[in-house]
N, C-alpha and C. Protein backbone atom coordinates (compact mmCIF):
# COMPACT_ATOMS: atom_id res chain seq x y z
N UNK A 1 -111.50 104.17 -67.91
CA UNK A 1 -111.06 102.78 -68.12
C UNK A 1 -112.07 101.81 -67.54
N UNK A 2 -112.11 102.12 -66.23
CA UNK A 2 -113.61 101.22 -65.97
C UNK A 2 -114.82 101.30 -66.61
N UNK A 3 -115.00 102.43 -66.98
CA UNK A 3 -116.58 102.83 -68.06
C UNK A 3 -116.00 101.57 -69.04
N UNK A 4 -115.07 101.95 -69.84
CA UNK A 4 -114.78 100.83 -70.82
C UNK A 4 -114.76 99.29 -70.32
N UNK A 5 -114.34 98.76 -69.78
CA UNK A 5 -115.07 97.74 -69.29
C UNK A 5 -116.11 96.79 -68.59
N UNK A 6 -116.98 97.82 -67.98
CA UNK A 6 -118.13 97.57 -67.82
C UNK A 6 -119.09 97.45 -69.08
N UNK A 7 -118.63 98.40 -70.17
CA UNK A 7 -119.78 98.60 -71.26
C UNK A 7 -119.27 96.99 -72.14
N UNK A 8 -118.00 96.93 -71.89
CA UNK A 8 -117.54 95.59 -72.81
C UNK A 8 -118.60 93.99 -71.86
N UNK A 9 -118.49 94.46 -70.81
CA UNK A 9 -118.68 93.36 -70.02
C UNK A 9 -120.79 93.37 -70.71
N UNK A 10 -121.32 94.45 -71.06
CA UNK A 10 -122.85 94.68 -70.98
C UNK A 10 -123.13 94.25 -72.53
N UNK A 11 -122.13 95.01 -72.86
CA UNK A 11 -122.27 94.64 -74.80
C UNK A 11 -121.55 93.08 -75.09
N UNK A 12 -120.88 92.29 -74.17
CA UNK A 12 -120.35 91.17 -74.45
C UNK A 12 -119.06 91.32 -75.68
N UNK A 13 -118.89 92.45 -76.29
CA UNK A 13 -118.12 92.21 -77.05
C UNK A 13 -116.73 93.28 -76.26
N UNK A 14 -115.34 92.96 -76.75
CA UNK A 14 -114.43 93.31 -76.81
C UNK A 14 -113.47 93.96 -77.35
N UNK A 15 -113.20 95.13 -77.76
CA UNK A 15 -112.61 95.83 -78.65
C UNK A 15 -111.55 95.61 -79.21
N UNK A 16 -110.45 94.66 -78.46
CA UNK A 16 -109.39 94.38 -78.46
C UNK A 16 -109.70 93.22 -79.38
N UNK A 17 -110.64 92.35 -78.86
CA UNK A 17 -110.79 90.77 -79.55
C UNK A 17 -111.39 90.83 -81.51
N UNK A 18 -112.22 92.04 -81.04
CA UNK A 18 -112.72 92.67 -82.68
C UNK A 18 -111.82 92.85 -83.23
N UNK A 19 -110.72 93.84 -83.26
CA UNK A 19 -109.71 94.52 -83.37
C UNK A 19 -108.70 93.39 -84.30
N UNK A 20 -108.03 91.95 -83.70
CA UNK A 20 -107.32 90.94 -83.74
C UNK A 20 -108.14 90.84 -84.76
N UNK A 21 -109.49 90.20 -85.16
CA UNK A 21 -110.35 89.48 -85.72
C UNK A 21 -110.22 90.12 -87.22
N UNK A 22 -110.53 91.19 -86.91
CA UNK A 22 -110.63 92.72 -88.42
C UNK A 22 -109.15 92.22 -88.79
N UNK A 23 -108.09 92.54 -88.61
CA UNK A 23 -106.70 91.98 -88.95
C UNK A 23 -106.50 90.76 -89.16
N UNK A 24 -106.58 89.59 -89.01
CA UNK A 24 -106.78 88.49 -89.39
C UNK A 24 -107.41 88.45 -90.51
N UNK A 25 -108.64 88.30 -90.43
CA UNK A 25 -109.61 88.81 -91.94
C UNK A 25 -109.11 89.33 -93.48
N UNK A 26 -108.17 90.72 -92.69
CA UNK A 26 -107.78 91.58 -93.54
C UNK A 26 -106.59 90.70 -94.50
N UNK A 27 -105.63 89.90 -93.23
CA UNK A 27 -104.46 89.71 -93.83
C UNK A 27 -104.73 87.92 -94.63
N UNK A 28 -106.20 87.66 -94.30
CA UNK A 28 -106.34 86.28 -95.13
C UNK A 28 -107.11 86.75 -96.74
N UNK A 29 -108.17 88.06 -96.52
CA UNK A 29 -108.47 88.75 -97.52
C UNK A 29 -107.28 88.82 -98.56
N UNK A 30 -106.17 89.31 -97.91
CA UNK A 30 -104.68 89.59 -98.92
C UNK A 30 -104.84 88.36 -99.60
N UNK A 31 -103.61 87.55 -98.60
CA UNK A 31 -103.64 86.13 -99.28
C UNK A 31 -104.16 85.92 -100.64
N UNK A 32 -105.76 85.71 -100.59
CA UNK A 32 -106.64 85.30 -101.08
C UNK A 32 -106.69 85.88 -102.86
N UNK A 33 -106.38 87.56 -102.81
CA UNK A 33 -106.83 88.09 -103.34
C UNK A 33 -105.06 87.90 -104.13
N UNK A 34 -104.07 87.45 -103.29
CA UNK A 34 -103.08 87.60 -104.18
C UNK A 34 -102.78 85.73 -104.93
N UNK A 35 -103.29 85.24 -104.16
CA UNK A 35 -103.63 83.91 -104.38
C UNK A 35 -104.68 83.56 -106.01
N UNK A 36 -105.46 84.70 -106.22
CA UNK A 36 -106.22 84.82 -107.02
C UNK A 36 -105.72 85.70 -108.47
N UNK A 37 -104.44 86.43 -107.96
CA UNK A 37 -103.84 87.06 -109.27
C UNK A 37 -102.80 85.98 -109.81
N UNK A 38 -101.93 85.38 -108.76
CA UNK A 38 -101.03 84.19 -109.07
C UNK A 38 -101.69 83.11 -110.47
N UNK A 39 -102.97 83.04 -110.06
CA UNK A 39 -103.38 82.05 -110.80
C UNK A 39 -104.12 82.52 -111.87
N UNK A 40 -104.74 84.12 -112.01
CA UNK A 40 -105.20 84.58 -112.96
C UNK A 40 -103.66 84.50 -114.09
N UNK A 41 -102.52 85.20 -114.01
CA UNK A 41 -101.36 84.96 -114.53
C UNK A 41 -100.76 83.45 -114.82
N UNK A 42 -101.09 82.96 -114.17
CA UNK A 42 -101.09 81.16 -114.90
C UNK A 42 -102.19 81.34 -115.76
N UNK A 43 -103.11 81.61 -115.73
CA UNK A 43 -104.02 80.96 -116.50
C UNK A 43 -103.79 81.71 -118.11
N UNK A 44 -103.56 83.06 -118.01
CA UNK A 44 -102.83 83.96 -119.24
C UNK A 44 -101.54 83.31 -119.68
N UNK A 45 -100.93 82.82 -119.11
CA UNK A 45 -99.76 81.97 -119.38
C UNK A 45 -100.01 80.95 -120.59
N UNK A 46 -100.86 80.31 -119.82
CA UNK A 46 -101.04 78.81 -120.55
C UNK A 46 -101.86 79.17 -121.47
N UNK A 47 -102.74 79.96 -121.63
CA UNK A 47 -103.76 80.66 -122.93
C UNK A 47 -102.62 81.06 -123.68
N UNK A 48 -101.94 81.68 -123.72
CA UNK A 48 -100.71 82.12 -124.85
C UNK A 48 -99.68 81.50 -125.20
N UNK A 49 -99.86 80.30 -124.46
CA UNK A 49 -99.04 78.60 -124.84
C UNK A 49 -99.62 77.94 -126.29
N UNK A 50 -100.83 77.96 -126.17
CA UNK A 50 -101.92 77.38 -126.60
C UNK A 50 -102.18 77.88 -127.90
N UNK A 51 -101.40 79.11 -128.37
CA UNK A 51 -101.84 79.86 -129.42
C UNK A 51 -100.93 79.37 -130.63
């Protein structure tokens, strides 16, 4: 446990703080990607309005 925090303290980074960061990311990636089908399906919508 101390090895592990000394090496965090030498490498400046945090495993825990990475960790949060990767998950965050992941769960705005979602969002995004479902944010992006929502509107692909509008857009098929209104194309077959149009016909």
């Amino acid at each position: 446990f101390e090895l592990d925090n000394r090496r965090e303290q030498v490498a400046g980074v945090s495993l825990d703080e990475e960790m949060v960061n990767l998950i965050r990311f992941q769960y705005a990636y979602q969002a995004s990607a479902k944010m992006i089908g929502v509107i692909d399906e509008m857009l098929q919508t209104l194309i077959g309005l149009g016909k």
